[in-house]
Each structure stands twice: as structure tokens, then as C-alpha cells.
Protein backbone atom coordinates (compact mmCIF):
# COMPACT_ATOMS: atom_id res chain seq x y z
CA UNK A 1 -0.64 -12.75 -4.63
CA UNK A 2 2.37 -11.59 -3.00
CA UNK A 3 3.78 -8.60 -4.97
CA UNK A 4 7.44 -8.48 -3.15
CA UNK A 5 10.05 -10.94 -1.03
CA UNK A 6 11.83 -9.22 1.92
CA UNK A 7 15.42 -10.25 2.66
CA UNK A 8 17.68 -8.50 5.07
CA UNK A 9 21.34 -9.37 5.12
CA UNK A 10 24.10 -8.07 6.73
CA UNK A 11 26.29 -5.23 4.54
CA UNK A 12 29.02 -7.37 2.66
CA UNK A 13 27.13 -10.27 1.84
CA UNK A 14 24.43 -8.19 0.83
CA UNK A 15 26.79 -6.23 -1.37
CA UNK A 16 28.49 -9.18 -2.55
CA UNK A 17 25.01 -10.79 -3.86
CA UNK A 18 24.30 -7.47 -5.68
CA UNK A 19 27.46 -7.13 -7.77
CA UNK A 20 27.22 -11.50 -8.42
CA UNK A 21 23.59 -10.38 -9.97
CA UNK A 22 24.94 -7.73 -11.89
CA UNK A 23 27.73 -9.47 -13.49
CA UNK A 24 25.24 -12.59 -14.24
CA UNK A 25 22.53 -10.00 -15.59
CA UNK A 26 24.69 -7.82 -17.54
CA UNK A 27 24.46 -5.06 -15.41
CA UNK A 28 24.93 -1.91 -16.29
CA UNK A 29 23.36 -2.33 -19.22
CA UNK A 30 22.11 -0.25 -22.66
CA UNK A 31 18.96 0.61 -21.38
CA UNK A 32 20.61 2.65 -18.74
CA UNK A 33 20.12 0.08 -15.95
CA UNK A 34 22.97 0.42 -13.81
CA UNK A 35 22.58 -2.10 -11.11
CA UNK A 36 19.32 -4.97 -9.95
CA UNK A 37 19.63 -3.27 -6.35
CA UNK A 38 20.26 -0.17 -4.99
CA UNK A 39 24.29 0.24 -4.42
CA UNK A 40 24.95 -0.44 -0.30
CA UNK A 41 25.86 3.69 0.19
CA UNK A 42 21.72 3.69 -0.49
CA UNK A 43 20.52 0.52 0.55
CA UNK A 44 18.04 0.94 3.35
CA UNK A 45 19.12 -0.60 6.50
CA UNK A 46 17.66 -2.47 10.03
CA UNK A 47 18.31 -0.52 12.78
CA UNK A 48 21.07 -3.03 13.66
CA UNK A 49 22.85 -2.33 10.75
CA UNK A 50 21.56 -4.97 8.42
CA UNK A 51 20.41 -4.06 5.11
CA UNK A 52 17.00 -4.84 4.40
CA UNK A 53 15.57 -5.19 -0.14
CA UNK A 54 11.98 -5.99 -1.46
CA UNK A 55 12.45 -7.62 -4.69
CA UNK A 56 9.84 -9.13 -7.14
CA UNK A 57 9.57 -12.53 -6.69
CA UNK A 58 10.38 -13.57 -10.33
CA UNK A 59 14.07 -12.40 -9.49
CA UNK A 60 14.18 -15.34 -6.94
CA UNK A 61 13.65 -17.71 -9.75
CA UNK A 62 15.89 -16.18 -12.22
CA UNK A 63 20.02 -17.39 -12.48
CA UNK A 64 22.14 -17.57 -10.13
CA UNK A 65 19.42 -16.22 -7.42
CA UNK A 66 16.91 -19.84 -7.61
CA UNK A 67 20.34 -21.23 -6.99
CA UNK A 68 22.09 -19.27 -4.51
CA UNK A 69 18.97 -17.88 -2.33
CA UNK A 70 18.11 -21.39 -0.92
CA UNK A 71 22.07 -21.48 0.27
CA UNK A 72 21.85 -17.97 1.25
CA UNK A 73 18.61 -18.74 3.20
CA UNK A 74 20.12 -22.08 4.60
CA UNK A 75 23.19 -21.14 6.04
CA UNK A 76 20.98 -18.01 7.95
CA UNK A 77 23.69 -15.20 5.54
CA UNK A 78 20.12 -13.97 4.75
CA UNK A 79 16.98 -13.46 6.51
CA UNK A 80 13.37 -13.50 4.85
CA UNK A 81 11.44 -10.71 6.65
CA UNK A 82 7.98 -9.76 6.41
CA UNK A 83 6.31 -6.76 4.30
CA UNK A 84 6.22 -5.38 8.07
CA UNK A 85 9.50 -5.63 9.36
CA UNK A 86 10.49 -4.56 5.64
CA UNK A 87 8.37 -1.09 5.93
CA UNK A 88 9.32 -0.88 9.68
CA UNK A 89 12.99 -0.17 8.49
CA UNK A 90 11.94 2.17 5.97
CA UNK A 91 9.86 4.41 7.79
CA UNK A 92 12.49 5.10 10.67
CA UNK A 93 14.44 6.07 7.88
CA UNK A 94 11.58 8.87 7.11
């Protein structure tokens, strides 16, 4: 059972998927959820700059994601990564 995806994607279209997700998710919300992704200030990046997000992988079948992450993957605007490369990135944040 794979408990995450890994997607890295350079800054604006990462930041551009983000605020399309919001809008379709009603983001911010009530119950104080401001955003589906942390905002790009925060986002953890590749060391070439990329940004790099683990996300459940129900949110890959939930609107608009099913339909844009195939055209996302397709056209090579994102990259799915490993757990690996994923954690890589994080720990030479530490």
C-alpha cells in the first residue's frame, strides 16, 4: 500500500496547481484549512530549485487533479519522484 505520491515541479507551475486546487476545493475554508499544499515561500525544494510535495494518493483522484495530473505528467510540467528522491530533498533541508 503506498501511503504518499511524490511530484516535483518547477516553482510557478507548482504554485499555479496549488492555488487551481484551492479555488476548486474551497480553500481556505471554515475548518481553518487555509490551503491543500504548503504556500511556495515553504514548499520544500530539489536542490535545483524544483519544488518537490508528497500528497495522499486519494487527492490524485479527486477534481480537477484525476484530470489535470495525467496532462501535468504528460507534457513532463511535473515529475513523479520516488519516496527517496522525495526524503533526499528534505533531509538536505535539515
Amino acid at each position: 500500500m503506498t501511503l504518499h505520491r511524490y511530484f516535483k515541479a518547477d516553482a510557478a507551475t507548482y504554485e499555479q496547481i496549488r492555488t487551481t486546487l484551492d479555488a476548486a476545493w474551497g480553500l481556505p475554508n471554515d475548518k481553518a484549512t487555509t490551503t491543500c499544499m504548503a504556500p511556495l515561500a515553504t514548499a520544500p525544494r530539489h536542490a535545483d530549485g524544483d519544488v518537490v510535495v508528497g500528497v495522499l494518493p486519494d487527492w490524485c483522484d479527486w477534481e480537477p487533479a484525476a484530470t489535470l495530473l495525467p496532462q501535468l505528467l504528460a507534457s513532463g510540467a511535473v515529475e513523479e519522484i520516488d519516496a527517496a528522491a522525495y526524503f533526499a530533498c528534505l533531509d538536505e533541508l535539515a
